[in-house]
N, C-alpha and C. Protein backbone atom coordinates (compact mmCIF):
# COMPACT_ATOMS: atom_id res chain seq x y z
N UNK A 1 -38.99 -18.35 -11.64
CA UNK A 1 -38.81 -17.70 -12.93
C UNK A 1 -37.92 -16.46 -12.82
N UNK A 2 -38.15 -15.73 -11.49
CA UNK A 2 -37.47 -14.81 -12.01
C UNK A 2 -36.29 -14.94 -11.18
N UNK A 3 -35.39 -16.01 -10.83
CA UNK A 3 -33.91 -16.15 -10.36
C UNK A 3 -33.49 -16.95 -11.91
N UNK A 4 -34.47 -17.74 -12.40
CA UNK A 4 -33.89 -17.79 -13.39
C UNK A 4 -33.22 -16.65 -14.97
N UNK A 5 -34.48 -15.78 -14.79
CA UNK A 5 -33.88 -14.58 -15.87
C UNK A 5 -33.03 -13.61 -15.18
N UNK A 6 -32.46 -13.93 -13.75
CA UNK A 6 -31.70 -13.22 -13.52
C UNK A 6 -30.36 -13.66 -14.01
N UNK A 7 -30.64 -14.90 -13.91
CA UNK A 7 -29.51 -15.65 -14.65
C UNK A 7 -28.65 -15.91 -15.52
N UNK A 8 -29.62 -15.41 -16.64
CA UNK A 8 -28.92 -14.87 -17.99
C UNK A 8 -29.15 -13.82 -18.74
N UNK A 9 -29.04 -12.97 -17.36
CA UNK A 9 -29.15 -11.49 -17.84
C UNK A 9 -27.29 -11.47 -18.51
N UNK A 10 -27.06 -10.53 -19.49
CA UNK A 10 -25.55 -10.87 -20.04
C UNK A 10 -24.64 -9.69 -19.14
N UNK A 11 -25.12 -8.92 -18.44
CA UNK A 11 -24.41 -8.03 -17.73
C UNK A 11 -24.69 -8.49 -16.22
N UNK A 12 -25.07 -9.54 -15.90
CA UNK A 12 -24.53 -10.08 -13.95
C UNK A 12 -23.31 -9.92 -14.12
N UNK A 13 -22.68 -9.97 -12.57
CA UNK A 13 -22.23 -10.13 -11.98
C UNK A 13 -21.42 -11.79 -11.49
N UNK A 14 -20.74 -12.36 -12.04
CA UNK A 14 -20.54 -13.75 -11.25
C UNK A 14 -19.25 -13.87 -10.10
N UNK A 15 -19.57 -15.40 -9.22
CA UNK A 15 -18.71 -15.01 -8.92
C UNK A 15 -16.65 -15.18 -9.08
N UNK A 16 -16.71 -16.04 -10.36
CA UNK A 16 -15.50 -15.72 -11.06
C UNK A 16 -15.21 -14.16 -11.28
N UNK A 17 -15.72 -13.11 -11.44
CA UNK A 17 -15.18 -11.88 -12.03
C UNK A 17 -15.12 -11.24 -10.55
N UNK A 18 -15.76 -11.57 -9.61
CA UNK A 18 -15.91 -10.77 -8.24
C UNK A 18 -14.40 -11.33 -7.53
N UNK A 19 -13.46 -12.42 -7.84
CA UNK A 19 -12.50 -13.25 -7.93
C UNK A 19 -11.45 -12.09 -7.93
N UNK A 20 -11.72 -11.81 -9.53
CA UNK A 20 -10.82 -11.63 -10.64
C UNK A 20 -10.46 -9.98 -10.35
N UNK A 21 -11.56 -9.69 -9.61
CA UNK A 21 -11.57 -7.88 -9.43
C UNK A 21 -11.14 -7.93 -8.07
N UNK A 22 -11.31 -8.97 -7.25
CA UNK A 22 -10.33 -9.18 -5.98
C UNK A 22 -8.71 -9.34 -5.94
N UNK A 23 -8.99 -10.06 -6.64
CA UNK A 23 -7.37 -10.57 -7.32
C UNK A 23 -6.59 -9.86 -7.67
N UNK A 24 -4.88 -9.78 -7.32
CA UNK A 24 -4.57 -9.41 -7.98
C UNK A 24 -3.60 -9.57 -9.43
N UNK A 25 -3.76 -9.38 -10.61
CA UNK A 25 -3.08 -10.24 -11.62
C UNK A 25 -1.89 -9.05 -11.98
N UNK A 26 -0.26 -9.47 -12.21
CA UNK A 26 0.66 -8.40 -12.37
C UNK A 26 0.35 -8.43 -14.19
N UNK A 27 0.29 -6.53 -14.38
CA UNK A 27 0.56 -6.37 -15.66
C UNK A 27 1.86 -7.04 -16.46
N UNK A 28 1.45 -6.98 -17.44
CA UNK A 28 2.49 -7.48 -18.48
C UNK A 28 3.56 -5.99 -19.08
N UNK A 29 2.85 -4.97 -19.30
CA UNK A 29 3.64 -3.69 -19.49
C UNK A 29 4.47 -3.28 -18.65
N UNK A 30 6.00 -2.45 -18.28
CA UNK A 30 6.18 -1.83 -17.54
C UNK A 30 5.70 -0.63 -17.07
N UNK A 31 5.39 0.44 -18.26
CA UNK A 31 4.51 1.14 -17.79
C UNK A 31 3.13 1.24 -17.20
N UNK A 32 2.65 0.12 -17.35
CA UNK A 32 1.25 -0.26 -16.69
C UNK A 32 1.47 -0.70 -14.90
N UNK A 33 2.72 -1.18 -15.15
CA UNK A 33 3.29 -1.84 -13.40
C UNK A 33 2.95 -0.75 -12.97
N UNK A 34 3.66 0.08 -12.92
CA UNK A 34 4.08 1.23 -12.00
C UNK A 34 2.31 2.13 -11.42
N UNK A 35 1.31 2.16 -12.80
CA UNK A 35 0.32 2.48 -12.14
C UNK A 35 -0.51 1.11 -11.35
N UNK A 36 -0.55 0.34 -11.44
CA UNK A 36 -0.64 -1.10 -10.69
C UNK A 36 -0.15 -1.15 -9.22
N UNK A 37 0.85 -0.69 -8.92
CA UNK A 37 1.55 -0.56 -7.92
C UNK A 37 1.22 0.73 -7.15
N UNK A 38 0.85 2.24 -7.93
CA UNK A 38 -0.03 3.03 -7.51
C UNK A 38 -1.47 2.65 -6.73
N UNK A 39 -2.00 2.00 -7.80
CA UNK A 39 -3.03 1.80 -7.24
C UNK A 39 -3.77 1.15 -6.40
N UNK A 40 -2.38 -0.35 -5.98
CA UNK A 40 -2.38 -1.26 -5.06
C UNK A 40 -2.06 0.04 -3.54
N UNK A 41 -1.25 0.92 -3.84
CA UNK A 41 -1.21 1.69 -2.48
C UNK A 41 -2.11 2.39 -2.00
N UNK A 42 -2.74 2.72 -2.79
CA UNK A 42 -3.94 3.90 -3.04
C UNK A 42 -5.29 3.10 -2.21
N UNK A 43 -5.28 1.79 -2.44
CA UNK A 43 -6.33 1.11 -2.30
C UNK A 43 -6.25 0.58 -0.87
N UNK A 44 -4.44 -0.08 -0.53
CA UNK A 44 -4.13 0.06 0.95
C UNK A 44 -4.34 1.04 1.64
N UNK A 45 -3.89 2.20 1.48
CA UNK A 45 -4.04 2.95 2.12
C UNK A 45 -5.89 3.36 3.01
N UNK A 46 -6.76 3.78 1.68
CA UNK A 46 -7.89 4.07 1.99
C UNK A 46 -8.38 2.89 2.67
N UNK A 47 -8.44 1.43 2.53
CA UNK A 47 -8.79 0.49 3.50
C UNK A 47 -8.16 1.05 5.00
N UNK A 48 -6.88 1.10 4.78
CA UNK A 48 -6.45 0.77 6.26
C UNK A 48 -7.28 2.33 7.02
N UNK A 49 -7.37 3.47 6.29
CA UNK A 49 -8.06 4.59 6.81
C UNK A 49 -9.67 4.48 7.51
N UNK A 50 -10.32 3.64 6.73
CA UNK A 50 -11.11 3.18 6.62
C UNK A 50 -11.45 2.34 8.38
N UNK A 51 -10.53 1.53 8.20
CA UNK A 51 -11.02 0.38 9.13
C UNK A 51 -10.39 1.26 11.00
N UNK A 52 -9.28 2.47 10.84
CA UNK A 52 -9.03 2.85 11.53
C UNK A 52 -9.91 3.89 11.98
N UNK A 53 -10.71 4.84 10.98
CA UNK A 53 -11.85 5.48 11.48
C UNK A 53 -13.00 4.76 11.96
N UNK A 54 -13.11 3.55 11.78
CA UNK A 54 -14.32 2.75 12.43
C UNK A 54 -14.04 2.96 13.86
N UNK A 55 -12.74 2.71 14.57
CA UNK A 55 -12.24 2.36 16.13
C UNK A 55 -12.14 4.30 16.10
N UNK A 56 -12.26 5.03 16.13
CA UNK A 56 -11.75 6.40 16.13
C UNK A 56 -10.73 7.03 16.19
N UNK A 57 -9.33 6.48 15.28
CA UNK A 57 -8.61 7.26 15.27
C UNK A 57 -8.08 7.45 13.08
N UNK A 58 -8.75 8.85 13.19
CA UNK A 58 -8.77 9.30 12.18
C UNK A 58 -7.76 9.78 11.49
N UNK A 59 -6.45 9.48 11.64
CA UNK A 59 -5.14 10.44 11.08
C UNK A 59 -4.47 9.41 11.53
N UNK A 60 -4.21 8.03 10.94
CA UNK A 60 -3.41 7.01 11.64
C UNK A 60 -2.13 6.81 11.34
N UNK A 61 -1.49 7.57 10.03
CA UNK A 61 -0.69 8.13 9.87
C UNK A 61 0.42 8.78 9.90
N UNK A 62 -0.31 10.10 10.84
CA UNK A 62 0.05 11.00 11.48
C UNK A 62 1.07 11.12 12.69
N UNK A 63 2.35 10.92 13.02
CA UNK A 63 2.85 10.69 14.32
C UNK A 63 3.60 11.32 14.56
N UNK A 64 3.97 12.35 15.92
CA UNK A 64 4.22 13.31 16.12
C UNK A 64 6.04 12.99 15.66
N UNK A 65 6.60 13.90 14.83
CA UNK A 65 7.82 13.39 14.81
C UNK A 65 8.57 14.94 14.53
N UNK A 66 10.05 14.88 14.58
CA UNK A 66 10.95 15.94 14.66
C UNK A 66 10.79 17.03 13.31
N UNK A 67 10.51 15.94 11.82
CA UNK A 67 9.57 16.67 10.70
C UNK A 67 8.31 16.65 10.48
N UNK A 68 7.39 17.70 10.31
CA UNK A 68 6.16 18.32 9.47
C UNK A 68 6.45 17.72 8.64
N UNK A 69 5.66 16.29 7.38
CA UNK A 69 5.66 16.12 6.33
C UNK A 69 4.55 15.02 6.00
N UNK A 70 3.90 15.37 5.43
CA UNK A 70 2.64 14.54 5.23
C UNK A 70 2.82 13.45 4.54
N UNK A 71 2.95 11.85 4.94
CA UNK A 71 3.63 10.88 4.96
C UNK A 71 2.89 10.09 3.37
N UNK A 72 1.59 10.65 4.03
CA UNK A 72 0.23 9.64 3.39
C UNK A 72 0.13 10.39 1.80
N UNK A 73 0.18 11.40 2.02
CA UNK A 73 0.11 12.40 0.47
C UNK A 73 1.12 12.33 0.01
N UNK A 74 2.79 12.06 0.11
CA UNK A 74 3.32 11.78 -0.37
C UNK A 74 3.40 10.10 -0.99
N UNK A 75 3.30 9.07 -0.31
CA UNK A 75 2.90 8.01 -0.78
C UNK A 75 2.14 7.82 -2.14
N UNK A 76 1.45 8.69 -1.92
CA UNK A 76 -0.04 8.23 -3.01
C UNK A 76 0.17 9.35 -4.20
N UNK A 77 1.22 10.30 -3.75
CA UNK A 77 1.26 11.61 -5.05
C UNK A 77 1.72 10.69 -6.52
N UNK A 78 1.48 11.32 -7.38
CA UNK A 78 1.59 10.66 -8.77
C UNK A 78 3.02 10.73 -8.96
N UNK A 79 4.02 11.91 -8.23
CA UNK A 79 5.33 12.28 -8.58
C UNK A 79 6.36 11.20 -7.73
N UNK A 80 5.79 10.48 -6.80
CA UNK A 80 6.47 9.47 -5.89
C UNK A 80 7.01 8.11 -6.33
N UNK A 81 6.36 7.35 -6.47
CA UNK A 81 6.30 6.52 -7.41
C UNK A 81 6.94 5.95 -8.85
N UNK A 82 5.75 7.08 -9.37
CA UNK A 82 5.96 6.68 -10.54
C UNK A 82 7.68 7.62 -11.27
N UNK A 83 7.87 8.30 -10.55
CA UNK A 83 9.48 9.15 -10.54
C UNK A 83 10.49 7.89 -10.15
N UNK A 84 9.94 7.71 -8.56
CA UNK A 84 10.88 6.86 -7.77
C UNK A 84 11.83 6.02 -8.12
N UNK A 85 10.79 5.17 -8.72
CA UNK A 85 10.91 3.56 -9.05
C UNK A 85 12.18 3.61 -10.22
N UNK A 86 11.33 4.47 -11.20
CA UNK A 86 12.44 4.31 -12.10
C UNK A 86 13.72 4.61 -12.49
N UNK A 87 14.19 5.97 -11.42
CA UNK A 87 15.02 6.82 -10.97
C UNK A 87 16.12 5.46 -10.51
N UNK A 88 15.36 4.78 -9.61
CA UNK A 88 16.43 3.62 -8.69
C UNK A 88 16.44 2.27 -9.95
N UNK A 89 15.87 2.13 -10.60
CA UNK A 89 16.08 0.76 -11.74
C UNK A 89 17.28 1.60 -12.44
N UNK A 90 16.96 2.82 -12.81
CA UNK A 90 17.98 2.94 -14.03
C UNK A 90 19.75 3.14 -13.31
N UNK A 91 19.38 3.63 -12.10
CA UNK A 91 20.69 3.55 -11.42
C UNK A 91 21.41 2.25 -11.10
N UNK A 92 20.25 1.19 -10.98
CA UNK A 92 21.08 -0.04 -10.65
C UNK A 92 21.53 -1.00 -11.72
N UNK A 93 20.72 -0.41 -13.04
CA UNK A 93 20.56 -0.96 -14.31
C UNK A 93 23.05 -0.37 -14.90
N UNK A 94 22.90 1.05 -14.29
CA UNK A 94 24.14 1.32 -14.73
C UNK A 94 25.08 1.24 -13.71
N UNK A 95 24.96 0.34 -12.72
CA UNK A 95 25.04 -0.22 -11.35
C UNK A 95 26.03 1.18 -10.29
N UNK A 96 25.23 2.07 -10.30
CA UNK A 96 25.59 3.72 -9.74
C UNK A 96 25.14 3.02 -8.29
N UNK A 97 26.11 2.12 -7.51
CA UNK A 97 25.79 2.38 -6.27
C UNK A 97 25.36 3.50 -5.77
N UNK A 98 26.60 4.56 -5.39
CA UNK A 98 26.21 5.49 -4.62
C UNK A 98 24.48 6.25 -4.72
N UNK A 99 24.08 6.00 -6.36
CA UNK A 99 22.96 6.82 -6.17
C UNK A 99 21.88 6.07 -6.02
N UNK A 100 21.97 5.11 -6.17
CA UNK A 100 21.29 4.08 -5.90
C UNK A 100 20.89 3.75 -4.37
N UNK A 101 21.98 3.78 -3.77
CA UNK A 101 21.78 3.68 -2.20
C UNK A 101 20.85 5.18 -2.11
N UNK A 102 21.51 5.98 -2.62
CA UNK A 102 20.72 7.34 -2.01
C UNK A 102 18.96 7.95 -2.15
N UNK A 103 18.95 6.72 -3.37
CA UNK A 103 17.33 6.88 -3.84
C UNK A 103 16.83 6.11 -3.41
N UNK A 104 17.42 4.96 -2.63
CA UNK A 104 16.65 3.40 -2.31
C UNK A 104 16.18 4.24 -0.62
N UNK A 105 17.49 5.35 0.18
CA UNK A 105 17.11 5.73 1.04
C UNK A 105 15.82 6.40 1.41
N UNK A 106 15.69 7.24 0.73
CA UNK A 106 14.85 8.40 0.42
C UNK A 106 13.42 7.00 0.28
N UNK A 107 13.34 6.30 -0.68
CA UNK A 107 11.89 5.40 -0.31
C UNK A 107 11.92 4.63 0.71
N UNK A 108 12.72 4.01 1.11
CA UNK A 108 12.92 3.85 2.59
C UNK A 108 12.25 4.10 4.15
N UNK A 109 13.37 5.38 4.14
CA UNK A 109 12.53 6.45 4.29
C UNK A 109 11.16 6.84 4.46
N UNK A 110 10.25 7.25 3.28
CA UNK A 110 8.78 7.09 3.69
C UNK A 110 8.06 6.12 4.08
N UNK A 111 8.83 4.69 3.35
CA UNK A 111 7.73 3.81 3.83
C UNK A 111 8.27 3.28 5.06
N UNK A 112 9.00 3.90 6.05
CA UNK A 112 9.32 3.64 7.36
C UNK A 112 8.09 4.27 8.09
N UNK A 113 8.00 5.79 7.37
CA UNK A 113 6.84 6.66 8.20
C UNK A 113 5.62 5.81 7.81
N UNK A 114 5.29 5.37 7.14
CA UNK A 114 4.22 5.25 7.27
C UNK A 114 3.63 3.70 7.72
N UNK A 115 4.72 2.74 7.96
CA UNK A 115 4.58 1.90 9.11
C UNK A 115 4.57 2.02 10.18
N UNK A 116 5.70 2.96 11.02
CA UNK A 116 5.34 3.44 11.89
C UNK A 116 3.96 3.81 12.23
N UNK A 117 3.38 4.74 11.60
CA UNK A 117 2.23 5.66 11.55
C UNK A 117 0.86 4.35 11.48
N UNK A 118 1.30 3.02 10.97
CA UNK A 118 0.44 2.04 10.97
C UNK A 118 0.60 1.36 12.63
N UNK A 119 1.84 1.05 13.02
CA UNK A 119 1.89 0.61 14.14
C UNK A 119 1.65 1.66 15.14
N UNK A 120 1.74 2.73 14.69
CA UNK A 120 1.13 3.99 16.09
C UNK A 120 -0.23 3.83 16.55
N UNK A 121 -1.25 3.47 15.58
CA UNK A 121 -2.33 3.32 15.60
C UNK A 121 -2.59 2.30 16.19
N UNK A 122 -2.08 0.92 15.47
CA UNK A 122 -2.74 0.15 16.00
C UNK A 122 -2.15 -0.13 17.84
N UNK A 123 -1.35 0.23 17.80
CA UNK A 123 -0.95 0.25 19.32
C UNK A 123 -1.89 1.25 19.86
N UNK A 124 -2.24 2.63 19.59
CA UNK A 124 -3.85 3.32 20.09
C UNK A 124 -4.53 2.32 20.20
N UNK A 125 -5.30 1.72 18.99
CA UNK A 125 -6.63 1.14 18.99
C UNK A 125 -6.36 -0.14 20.00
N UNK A 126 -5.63 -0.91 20.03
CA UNK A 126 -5.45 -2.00 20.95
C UNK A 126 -4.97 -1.61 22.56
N UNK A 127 -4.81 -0.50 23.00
CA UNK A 127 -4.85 0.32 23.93
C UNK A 127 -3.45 -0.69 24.60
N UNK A 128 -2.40 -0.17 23.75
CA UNK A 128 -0.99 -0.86 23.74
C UNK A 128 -0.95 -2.48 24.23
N UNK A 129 -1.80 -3.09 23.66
CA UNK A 129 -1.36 -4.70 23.62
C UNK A 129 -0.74 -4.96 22.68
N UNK A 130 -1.17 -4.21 21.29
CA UNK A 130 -0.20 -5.01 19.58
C UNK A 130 1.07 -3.75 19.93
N UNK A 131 1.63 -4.30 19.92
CA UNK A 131 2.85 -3.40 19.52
C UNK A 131 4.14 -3.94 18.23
N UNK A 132 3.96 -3.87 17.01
CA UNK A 132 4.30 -4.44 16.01
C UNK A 132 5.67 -3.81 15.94
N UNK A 133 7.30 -3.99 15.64
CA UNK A 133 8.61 -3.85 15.27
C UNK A 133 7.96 -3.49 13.62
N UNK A 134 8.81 -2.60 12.97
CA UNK A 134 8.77 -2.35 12.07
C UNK A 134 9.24 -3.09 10.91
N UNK A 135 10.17 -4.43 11.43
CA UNK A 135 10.27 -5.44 10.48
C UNK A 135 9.75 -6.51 10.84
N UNK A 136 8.74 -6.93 11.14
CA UNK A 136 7.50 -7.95 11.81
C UNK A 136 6.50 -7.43 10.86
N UNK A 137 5.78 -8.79 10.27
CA UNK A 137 4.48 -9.52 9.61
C UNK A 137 3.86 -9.33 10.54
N UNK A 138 2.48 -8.44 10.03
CA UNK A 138 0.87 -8.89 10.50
C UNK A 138 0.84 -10.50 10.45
N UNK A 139 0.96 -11.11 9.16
CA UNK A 139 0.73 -12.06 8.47
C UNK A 139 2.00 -12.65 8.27
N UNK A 140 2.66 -13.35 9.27
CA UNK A 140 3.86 -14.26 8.47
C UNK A 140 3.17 -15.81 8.07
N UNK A 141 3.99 -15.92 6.77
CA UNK A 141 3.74 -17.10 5.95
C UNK A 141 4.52 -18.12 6.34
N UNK A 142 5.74 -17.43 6.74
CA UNK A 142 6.60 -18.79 6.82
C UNK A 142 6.32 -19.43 8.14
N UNK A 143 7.37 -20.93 7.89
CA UNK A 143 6.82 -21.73 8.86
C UNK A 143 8.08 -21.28 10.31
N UNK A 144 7.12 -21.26 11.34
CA UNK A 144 8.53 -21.07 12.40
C UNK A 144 8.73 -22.25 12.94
């Protein structure tokens, strides 16, 4: 009796919506993308922090380099992004190579640091067996 009234209680949980909140579905708005895409990083990020403080290295990030610049807080700042993106559409929209190249650099750029800063780690935690190239799949799909 009582797995059954758990049953049609109208506020469970099933597991279609546990799916659906896994899932990810792309907005239909442009302005909705851009926080979508925030929040897909936001959510990478704290996982991968996450699973790297389990093994103990807490700042995985972090890698000693020629600039001071906090890789991870810039990523996730509200001014990154959601500035970025549209800064480089509207340049390519009025096809402004030059500035275009120069803004595509600049994101580039960070999300170099902070692969790196992913492969620094995991080369720590695997006590240098993974050593990942910065254009190499965790996960390649295709067929070799």
């Amino acid at each position: 009796d009582r797995v059954k009234n758990l049953m049609y209680i109208k506020d469970r949980i099933i597991g279609e919506q546990i799916i659906n909140m896994a899932t990810f579905e792309s907005p239909s708005k442009d302005d909705i993308q851009i926080n979508f895409i925030m929040r897909g990083i936001k959510a990478s990020l704290f996982v991968s922090k996450l699973l790297f403080a389990k093994i103990d290295i807490l700042n995985p990030f972090q890698e000693a380099s020629e600039m001071e610049i906090e890789i991870e807080e810039t990523m996730i700042n509200n001014d990154f992004i959601p500035e970025l993106i549209p800064v480089i559409s509207n340049y390519f929209a009025a096809n402004d190579i030059r500035h275009l190249e120069e803004y595509y650099k600049i994101f580039e750029f960070l999300m170099n640091k902070v692969l790196d800063g992913i492969n620094y780690s995991l080369r720590i935690a695997s006590g240098g067996q993974i050593n990942i190239g910065r254009d190499n799949f965790l996960y390649n799909t295709r067929k070799q």
